[in-house]
PDB file of N, CA and C in Angstrom:
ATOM      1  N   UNK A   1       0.846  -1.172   0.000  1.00  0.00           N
ATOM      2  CA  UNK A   1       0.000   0.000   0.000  1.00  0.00           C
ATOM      3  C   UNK A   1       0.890   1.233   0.000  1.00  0.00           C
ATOM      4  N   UNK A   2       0.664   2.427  -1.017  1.00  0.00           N
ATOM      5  CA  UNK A   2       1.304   3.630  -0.812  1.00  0.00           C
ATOM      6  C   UNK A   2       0.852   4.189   0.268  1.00  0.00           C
ATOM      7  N   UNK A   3       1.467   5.422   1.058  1.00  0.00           N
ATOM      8  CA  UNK A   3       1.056   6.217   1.573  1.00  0.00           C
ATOM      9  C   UNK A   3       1.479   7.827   1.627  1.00  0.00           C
ATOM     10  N   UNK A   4       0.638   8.585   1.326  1.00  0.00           N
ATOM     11  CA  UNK A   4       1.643   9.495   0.841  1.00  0.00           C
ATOM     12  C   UNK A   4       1.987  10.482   2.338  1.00  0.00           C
ATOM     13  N   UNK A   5       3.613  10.840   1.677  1.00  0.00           N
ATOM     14  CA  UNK A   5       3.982  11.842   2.278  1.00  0.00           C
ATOM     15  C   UNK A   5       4.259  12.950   2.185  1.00  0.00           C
ATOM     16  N   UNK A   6       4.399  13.969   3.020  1.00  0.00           N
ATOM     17  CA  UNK A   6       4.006  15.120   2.381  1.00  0.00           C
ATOM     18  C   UNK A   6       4.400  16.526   3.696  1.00  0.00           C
ATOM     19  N   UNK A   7       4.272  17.433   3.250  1.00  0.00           N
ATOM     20  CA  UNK A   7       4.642  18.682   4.332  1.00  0.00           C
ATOM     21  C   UNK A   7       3.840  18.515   5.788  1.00  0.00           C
ATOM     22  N   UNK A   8       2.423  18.226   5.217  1.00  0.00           N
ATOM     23  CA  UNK A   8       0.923  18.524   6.196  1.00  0.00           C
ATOM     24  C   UNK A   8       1.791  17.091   6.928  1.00  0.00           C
ATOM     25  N   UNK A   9       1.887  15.072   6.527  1.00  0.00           N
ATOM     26  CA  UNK A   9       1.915  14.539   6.912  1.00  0.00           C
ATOM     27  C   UNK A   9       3.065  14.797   7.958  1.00  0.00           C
ATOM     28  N   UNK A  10       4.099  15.502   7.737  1.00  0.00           N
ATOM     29  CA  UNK A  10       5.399  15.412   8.297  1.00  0.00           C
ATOM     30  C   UNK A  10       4.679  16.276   9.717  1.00  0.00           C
ATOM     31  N   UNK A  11       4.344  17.721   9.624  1.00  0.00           N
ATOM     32  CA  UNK A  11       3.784  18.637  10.643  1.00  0.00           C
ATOM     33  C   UNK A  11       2.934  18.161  11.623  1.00  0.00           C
ATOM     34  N   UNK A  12       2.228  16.740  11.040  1.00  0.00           N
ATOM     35  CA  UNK A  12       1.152  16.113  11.787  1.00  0.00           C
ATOM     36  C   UNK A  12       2.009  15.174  12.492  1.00  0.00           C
ATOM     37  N   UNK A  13       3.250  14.068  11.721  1.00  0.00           N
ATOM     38  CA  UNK A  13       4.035  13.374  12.756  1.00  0.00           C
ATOM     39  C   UNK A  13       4.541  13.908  13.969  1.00  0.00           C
ATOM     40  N   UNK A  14       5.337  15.164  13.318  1.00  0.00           N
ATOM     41  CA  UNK A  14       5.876  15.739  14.656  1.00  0.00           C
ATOM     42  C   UNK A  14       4.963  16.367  15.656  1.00  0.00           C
ATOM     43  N   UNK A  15       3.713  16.834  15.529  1.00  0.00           N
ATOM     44  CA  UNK A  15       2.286  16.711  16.369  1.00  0.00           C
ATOM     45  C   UNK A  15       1.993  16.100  17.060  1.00  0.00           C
ATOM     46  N   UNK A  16       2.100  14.873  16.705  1.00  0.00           N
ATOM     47  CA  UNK A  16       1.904  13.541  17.398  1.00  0.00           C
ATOM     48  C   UNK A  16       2.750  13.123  18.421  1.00  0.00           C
ATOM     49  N   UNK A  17       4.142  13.457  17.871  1.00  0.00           N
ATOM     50  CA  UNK A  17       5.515  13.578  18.742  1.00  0.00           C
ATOM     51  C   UNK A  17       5.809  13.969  20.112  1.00  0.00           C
ATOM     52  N   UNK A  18       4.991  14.802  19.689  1.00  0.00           N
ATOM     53  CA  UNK A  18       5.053  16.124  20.777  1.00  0.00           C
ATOM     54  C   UNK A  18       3.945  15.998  21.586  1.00  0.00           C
ATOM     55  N   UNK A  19       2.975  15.354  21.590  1.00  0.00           N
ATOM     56  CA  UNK A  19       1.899  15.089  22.462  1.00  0.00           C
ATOM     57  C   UNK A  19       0.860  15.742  22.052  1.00  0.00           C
ATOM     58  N   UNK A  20       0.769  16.450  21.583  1.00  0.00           N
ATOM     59  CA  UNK A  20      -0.218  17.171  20.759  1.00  0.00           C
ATOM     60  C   UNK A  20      -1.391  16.556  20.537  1.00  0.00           C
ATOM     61  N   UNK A  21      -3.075  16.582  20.544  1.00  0.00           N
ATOM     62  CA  UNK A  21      -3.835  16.178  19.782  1.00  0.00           C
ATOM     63  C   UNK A  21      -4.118  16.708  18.760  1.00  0.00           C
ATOM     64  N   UNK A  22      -4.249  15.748  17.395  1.00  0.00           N
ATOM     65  CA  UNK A  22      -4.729  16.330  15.973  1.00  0.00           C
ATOM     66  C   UNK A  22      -5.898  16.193  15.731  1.00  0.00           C
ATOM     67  N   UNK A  23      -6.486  16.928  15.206  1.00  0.00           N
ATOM     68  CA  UNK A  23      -8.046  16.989  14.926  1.00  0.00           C
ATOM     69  C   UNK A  23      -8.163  17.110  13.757  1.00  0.00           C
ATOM     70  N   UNK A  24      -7.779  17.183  12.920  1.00  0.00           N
ATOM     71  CA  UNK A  24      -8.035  17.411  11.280  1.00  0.00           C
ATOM     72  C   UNK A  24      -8.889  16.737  11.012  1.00  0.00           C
ATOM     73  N   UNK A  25      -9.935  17.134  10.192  1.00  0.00           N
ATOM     74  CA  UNK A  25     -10.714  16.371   9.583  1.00  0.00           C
ATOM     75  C   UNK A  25      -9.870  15.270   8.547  1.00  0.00           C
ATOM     76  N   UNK A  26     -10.492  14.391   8.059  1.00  0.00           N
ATOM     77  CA  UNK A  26     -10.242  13.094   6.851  1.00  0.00           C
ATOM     78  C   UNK A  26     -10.892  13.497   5.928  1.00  0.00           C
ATOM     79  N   UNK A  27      -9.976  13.510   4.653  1.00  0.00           N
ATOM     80  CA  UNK A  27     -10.273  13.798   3.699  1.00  0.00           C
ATOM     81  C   UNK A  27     -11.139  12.656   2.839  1.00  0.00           C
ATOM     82  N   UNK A  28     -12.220  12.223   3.236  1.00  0.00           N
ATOM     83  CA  UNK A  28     -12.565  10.989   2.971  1.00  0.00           C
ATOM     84  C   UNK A  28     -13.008  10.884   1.345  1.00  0.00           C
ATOM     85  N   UNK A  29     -13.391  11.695   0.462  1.00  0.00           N
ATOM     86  CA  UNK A  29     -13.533  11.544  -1.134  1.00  0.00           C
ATOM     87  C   UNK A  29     -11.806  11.335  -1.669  1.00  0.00           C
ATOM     88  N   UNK A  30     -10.868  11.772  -0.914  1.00  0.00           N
ATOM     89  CA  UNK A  30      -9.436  11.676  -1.059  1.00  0.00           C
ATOM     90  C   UNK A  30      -9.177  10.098  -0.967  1.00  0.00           C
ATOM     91  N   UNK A  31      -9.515   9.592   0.336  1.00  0.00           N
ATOM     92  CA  UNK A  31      -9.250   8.386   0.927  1.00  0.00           C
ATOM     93  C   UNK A  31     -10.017   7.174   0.002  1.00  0.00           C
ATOM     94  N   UNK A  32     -10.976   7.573  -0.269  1.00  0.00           N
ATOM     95  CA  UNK A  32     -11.736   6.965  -1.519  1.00  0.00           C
ATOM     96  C   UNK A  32     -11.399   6.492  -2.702  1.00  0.00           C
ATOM     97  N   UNK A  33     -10.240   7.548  -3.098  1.00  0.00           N
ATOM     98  CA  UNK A  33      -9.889   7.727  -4.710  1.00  0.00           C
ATOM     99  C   UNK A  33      -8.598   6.814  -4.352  1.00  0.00           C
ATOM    100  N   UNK A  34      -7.524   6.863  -3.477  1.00  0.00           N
ATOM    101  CA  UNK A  34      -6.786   5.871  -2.992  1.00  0.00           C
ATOM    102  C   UNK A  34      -7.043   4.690  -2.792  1.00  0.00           C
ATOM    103  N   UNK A  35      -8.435   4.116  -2.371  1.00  0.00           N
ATOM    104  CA  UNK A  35      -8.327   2.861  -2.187  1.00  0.00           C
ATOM    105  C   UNK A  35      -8.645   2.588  -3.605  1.00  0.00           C
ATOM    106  N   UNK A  36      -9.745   2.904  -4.313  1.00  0.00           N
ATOM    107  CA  UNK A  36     -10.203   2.159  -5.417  1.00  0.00           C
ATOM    108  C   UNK A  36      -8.641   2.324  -6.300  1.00  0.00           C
ATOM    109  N   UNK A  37      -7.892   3.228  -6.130  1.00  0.00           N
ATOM    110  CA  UNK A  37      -6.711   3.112  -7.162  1.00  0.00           C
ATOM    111  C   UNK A  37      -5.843   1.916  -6.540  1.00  0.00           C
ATOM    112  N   UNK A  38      -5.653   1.624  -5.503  1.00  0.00           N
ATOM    113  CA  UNK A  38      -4.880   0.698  -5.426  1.00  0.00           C
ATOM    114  C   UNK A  38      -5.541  -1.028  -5.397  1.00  0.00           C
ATOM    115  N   UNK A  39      -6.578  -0.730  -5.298  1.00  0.00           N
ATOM    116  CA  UNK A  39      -7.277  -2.056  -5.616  1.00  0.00           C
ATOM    117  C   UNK A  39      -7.872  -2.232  -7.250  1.00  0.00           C
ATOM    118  N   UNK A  40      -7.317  -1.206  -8.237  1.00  0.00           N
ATOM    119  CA  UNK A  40      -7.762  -0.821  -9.622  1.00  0.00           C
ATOM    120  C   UNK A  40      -6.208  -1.712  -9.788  1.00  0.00           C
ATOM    121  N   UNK A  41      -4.991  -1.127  -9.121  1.00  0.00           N
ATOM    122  CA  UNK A  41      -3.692  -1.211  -9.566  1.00  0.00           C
ATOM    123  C   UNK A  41      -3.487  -3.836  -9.103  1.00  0.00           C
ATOM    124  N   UNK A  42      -3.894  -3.550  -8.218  1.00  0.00           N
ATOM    125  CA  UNK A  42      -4.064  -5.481  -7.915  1.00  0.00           C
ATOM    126  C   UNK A  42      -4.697  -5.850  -8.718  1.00  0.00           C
ATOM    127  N   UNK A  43      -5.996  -5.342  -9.046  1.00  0.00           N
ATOM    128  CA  UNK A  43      -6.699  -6.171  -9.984  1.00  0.00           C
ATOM    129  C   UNK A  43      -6.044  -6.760 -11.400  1.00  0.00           C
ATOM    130  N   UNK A  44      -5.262  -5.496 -11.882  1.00  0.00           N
ATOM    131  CA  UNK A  44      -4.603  -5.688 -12.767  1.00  0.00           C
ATOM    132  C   UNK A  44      -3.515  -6.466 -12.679  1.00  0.00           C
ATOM    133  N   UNK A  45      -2.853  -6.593 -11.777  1.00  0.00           N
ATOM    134  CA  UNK A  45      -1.513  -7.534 -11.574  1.00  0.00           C
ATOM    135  C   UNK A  45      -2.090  -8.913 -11.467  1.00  0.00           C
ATOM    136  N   UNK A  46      -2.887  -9.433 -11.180  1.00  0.00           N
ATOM    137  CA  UNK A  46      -3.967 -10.266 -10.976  1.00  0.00           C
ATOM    138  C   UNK A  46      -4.058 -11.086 -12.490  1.00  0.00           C
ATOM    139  N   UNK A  47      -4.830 -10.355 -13.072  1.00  0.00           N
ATOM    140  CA  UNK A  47      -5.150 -10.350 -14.401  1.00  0.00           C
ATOM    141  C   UNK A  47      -4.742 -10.521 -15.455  1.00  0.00           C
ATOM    142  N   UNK A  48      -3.564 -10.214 -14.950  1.00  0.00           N
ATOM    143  CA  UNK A  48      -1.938 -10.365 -15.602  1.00  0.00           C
ATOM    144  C   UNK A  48      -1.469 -12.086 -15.631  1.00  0.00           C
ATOM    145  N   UNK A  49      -1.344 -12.297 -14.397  1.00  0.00           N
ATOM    146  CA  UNK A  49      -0.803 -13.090 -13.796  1.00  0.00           C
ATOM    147  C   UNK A  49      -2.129 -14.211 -14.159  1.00  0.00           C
ATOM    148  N   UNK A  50      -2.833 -14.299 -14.002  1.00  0.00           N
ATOM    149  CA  UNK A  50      -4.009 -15.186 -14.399  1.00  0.00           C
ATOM    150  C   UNK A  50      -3.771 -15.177 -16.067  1.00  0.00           C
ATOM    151  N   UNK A  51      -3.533 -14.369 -16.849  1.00  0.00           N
ATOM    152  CA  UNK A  51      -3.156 -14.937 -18.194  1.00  0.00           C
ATOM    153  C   UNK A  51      -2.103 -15.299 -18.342  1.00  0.00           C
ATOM    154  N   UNK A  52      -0.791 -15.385 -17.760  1.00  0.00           N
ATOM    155  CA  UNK A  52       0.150 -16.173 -17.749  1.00  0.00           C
ATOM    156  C   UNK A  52       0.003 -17.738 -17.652  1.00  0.00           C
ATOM    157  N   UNK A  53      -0.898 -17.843 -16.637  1.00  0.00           N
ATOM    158  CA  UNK A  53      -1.029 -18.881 -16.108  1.00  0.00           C
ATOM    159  C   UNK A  53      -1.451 -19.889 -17.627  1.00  0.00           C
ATOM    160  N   UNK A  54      -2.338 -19.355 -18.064  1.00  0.00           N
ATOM    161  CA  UNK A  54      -2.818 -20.084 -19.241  1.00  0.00           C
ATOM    162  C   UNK A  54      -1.521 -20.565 -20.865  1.00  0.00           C
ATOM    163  N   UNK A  55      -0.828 -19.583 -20.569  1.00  0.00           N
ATOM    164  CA  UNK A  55       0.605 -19.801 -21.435  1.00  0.00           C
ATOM    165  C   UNK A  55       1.041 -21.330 -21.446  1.00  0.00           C
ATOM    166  N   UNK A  56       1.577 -21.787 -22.642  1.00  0.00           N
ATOM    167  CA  UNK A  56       2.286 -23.402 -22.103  1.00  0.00           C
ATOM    168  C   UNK A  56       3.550 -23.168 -22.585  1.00  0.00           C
ATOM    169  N   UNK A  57       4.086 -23.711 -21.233  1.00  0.00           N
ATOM    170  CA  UNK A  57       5.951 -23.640 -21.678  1.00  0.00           C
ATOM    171  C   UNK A  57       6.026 -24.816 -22.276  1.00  0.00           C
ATOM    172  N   UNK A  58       6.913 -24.699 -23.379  1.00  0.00           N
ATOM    173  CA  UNK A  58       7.624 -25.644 -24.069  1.00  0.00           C
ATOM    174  C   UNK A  58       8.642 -26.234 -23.727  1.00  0.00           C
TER     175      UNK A  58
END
């Protein structure tokens, strides 16, 4: 799984670090577009790999 990193993520680690509570909202139409892309990105490796399967080595 990717996860991205980034200025906001880094400001929020060291937040966390520090004892801090974070409240940010979740970008959840964000979080959305991430999962279906990485379950868009398996399917395909999948799919892949399932037509290999059908290949005959000589």
């Amino acid at each position: 799984m990717t996860f991205w990193r980034g200025p906001s993520s880094n400001r929020r680690s060291r937040q966390i670090a520090a004892g801090k509570r974070v409240n940010e909202a979740l970008n959840w139409p964000n979080i959305a577009e991430e999962i279906e892309s990485v379950a868009r990105s398996e399917l395909d490796a999948v799919q892949s790999l399932d037509g290999l399967s059908s290949v005959e080595w000589v």
